[in-house]
Protein backbone atom coordinates (compact mmCIF):
# COMPACT_ATOMS: atom_id res chain seq x y z
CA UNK A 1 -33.38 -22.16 -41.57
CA UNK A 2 -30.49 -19.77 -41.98
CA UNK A 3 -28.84 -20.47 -38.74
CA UNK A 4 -29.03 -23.02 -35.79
CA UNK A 5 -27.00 -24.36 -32.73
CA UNK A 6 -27.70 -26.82 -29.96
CA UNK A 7 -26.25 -24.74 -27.62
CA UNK A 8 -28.29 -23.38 -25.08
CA UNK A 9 -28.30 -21.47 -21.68
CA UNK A 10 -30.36 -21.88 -18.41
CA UNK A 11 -30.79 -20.40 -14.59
CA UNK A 12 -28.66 -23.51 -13.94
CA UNK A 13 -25.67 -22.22 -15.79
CA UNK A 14 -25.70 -18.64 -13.99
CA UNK A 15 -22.86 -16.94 -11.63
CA UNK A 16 -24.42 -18.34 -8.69
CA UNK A 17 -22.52 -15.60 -6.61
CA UNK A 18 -24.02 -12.99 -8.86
CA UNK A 19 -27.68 -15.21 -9.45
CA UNK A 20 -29.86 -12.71 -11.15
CA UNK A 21 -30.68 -14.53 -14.30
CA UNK A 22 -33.73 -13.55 -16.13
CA UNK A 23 -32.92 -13.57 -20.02
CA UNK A 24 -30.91 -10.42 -18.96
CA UNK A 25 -27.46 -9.85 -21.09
CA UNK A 26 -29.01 -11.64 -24.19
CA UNK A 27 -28.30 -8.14 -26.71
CA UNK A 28 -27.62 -8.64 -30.22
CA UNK A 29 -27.59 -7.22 -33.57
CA UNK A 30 -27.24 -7.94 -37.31
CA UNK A 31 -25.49 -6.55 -40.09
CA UNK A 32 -25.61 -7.72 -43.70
CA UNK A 33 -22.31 -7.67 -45.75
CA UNK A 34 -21.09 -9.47 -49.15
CA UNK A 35 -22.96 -12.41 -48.38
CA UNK A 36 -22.54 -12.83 -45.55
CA UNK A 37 -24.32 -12.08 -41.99
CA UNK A 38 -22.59 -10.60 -38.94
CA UNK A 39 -24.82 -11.47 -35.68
CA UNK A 40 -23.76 -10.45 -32.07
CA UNK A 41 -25.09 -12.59 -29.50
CA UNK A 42 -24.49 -11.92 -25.61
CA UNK A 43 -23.40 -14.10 -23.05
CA UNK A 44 -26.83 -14.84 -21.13
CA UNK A 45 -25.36 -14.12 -17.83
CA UNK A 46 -23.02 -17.19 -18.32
CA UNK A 47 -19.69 -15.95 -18.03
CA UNK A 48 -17.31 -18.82 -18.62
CA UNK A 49 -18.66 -19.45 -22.22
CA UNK A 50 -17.31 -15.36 -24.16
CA UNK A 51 -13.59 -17.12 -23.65
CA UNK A 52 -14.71 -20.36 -24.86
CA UNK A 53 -14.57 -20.64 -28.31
CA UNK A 54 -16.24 -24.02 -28.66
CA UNK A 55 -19.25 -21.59 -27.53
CA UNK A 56 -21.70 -19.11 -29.56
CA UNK A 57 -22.49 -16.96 -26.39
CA UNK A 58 -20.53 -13.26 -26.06
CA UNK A 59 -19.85 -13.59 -29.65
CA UNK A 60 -19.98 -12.31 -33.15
CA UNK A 61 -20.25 -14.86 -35.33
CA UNK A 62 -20.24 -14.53 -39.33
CA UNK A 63 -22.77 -16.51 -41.02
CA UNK A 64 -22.13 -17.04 -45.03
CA UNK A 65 -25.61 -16.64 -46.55
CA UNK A 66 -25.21 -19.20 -49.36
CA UNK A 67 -23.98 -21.83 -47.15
CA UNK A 68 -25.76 -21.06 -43.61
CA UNK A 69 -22.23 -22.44 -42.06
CA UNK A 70 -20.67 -19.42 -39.47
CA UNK A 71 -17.19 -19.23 -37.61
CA UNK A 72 -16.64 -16.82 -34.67
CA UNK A 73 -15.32 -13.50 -35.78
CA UNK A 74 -14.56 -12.23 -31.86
CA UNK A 75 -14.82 -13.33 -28.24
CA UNK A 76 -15.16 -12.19 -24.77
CA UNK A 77 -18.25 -9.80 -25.39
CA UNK A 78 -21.09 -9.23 -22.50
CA UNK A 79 -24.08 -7.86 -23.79
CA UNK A 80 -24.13 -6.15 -27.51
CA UNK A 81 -26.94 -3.32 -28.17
CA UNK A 82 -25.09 -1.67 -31.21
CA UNK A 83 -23.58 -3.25 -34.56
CA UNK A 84 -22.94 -0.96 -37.50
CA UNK A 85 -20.83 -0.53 -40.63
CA UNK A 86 -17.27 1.36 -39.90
CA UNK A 87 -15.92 0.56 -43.58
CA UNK A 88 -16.63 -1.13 -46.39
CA UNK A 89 -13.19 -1.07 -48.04
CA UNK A 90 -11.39 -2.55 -44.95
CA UNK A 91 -14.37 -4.71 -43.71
CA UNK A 92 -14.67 -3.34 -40.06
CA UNK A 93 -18.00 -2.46 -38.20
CA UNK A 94 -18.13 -0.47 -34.85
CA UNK A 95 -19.98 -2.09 -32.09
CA UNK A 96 -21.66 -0.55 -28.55
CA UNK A 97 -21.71 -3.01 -25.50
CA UNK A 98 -23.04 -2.59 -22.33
CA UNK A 99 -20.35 -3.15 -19.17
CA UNK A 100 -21.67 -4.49 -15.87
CA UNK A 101 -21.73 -1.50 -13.44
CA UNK A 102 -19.71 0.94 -15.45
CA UNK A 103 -17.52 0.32 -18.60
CA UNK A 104 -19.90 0.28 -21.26
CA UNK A 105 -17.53 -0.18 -24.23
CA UNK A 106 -17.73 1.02 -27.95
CA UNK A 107 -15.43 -1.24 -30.13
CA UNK A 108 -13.92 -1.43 -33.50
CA UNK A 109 -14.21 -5.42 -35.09
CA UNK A 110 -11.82 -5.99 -37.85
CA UNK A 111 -13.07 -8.59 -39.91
CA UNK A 112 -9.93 -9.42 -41.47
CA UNK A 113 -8.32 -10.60 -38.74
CA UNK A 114 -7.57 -14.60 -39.42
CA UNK A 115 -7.40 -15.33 -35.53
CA UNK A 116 -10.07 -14.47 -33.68
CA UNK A 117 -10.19 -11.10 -31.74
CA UNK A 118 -10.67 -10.89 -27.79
CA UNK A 119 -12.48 -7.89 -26.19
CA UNK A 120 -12.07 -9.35 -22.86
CA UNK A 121 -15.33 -9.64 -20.94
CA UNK A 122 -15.05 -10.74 -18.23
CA UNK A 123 -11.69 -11.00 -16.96
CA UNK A 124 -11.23 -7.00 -18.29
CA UNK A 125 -13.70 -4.62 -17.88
CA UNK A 126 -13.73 -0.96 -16.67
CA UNK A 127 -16.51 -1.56 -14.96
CA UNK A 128 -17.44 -3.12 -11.43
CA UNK A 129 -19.36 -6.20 -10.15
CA UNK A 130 -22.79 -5.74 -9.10
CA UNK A 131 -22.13 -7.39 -5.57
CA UNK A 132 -19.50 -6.31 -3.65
CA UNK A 133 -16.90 -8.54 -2.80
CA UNK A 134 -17.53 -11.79 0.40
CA UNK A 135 -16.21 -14.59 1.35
CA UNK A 136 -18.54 -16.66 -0.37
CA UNK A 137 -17.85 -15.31 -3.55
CA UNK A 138 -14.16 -14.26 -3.06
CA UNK A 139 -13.24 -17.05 -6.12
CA UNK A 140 -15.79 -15.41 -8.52
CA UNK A 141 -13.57 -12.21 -7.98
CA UNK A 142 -10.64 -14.12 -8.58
CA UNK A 143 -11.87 -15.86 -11.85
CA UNK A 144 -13.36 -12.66 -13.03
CA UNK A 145 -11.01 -9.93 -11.73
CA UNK A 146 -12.42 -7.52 -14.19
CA UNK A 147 -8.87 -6.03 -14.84
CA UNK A 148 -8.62 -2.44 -15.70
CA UNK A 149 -6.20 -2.62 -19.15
CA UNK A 150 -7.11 -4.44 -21.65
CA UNK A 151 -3.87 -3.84 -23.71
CA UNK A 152 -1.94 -4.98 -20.45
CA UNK A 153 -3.45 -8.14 -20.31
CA UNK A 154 -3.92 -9.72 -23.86
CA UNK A 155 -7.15 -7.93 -24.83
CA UNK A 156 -8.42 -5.43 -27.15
CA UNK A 157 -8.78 -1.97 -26.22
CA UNK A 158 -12.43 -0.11 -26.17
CA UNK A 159 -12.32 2.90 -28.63
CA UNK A 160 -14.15 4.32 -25.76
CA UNK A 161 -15.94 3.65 -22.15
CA UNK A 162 -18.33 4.81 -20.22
CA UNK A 163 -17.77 5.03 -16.59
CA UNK A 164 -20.22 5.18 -14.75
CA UNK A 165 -22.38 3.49 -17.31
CA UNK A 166 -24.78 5.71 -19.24
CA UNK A 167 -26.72 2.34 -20.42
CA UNK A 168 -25.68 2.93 -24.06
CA UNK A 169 -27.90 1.75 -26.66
CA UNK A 170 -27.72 1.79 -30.33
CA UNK A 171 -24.54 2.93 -32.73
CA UNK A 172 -25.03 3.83 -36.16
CA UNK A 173 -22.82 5.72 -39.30
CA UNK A 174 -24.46 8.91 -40.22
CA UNK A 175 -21.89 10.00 -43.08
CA UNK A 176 -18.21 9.58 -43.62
CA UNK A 177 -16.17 9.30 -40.47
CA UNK A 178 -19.14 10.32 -38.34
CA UNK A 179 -21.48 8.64 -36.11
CA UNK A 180 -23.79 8.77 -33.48
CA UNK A 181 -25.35 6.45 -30.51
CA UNK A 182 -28.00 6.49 -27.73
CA UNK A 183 -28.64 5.47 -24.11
CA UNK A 184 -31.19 4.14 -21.93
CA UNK A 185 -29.76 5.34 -18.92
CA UNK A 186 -28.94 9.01 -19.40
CA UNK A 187 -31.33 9.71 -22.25
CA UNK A 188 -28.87 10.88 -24.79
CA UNK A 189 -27.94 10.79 -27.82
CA UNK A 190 -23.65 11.26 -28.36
CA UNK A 191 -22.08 12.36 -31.51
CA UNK A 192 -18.77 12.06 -32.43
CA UNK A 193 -16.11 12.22 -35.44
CA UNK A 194 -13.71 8.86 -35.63
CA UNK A 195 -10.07 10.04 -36.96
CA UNK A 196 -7.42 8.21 -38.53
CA UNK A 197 -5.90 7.21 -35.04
CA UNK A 198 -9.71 5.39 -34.35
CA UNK A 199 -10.06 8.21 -31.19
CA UNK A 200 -13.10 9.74 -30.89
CA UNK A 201 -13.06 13.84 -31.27
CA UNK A 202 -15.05 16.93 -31.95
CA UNK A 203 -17.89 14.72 -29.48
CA UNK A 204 -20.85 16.45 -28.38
CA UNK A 205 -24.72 15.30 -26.90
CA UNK A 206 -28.21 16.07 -26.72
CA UNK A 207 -30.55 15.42 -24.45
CA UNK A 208 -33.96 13.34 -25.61
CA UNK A 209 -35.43 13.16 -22.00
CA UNK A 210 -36.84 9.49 -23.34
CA UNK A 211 -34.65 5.91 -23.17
CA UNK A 212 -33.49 5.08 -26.70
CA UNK A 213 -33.87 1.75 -27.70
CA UNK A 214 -33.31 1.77 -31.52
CA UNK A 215 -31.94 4.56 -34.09
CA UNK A 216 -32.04 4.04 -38.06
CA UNK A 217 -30.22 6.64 -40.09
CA UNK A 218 -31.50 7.10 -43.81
CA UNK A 219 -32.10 10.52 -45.68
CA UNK A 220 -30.45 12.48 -43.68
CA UNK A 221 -32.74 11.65 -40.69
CA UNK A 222 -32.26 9.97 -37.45
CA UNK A 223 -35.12 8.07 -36.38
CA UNK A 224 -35.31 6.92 -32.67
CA UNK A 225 -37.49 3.80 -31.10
CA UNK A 226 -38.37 5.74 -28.01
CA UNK A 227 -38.83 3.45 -24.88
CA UNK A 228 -40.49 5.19 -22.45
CA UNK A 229 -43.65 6.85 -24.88
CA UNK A 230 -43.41 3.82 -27.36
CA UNK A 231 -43.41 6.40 -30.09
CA UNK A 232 -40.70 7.54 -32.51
CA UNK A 233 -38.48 10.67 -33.27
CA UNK A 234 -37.42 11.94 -36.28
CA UNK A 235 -33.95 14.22 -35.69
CA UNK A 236 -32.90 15.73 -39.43
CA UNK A 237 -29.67 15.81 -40.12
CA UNK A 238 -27.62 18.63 -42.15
């Protein structure tokens, strides 16, 4: 095998105040770089264990390809539908994460960093919870405040969010500082330029009318995984 843990997660181990487990917030992706393999794995709906570091769950964990050993990379992640290449040279990769209701998150992950980095999930978010706020779950609220700054309280900015969510999907590099990714929600695909200052400019969308599950960029084509028909797209690229 190339990787394995013991760890695992169950309807037991949901928010009870927010019970709605059903393998929901279980995203993840994979990206293949000098030997090694960088996997995103969501937090199942079990939100103490993305702070915990003794835990794989809202991850992304680096697995060395010769050895099959991994060490976590960052924390405090909810549910990960995009990992891609930003750079090469400075080993970073740009990742899309959907928020709870609102504050789906795109987010730069240096992979230099010696301590591990912490996106915040789910004491910060820009988004909302799902069930409004009762006495019976006032201390959920209070353990998981969902702060609006990051910065502010210890975390790591989002490049950018998306409130109210648009259900985003897939991220991927097209050419040198631009890129591209999808939603399920709104049925769009964004485009965007990255600067020097990592902000997002000269942004701009198209509408697809489908959910967009998947993209793949090669020869100058976009192809989509197209939820709704089950078919693929093919969008050329000048």
């Amino acid at each position: 095998y190339l990787f394995k843990v013991d760890e695992c997660v169950s309807a037991d181990r949901a928010i009870k105040a927010f019970a709605y487990f059903n393998g929901y917030q279980t995203g993840g992706r994979m990206v293949d770089l000098d030997n090694s393999l960088y996997l995103s794995v969501g937090d199942y709906n079990s939100w103490e264990l993305p702070q915990k570091d003794e835990s794989i769950f809202g991850k992304i964990l680096e697995i060395n390809l010769s050895t099959n050993k991994y060490k976590i990379i960052s924390k405090g992640h909810r549910n990960h539908q995009g990992l891609s290449l930003y750079s090469l040279s400075k080993k970073l990769l740009i990742s899309s994460e959907h928020g709870p209701k609102g504050g789906d998150e795109i987010n730069l992950i240096n992979l230099n960093k010696i301590t591990v980095s912490n996106y915040g999930w789910p004491i910060a978010s820009y988004g909302n919870h799902y069930i409004k706020k009762t006495a019976s779950n006032d201390s959920k609220y209070s353990k998981y405040p969902l702060l609006k700054s990051h910065k502010n309280n210890g975390f790591i900015e989002p490049l950018k969010y998306h409130d109210p969510s648009i259900g985003i999907s897939e991220i991927i590099k097209i050419k040198n500082n631009f890129y591209a990714y999808s939603s399920l929600k709104t049925k769009k695909i964004y485009f965007f330029n990255l600067n020097d200052a990592n902000e997002l400019i000269n942004t701009y969308e198209i509408d697809i009318d489908e959910r967009i599950r998947d993209m793949i960029y090669k020869n100058n084509k976009i192809y989509l995984f197209l939820e709704s028909s089950a078919s693929i797209g093919i969008i050329n690229i000048e």
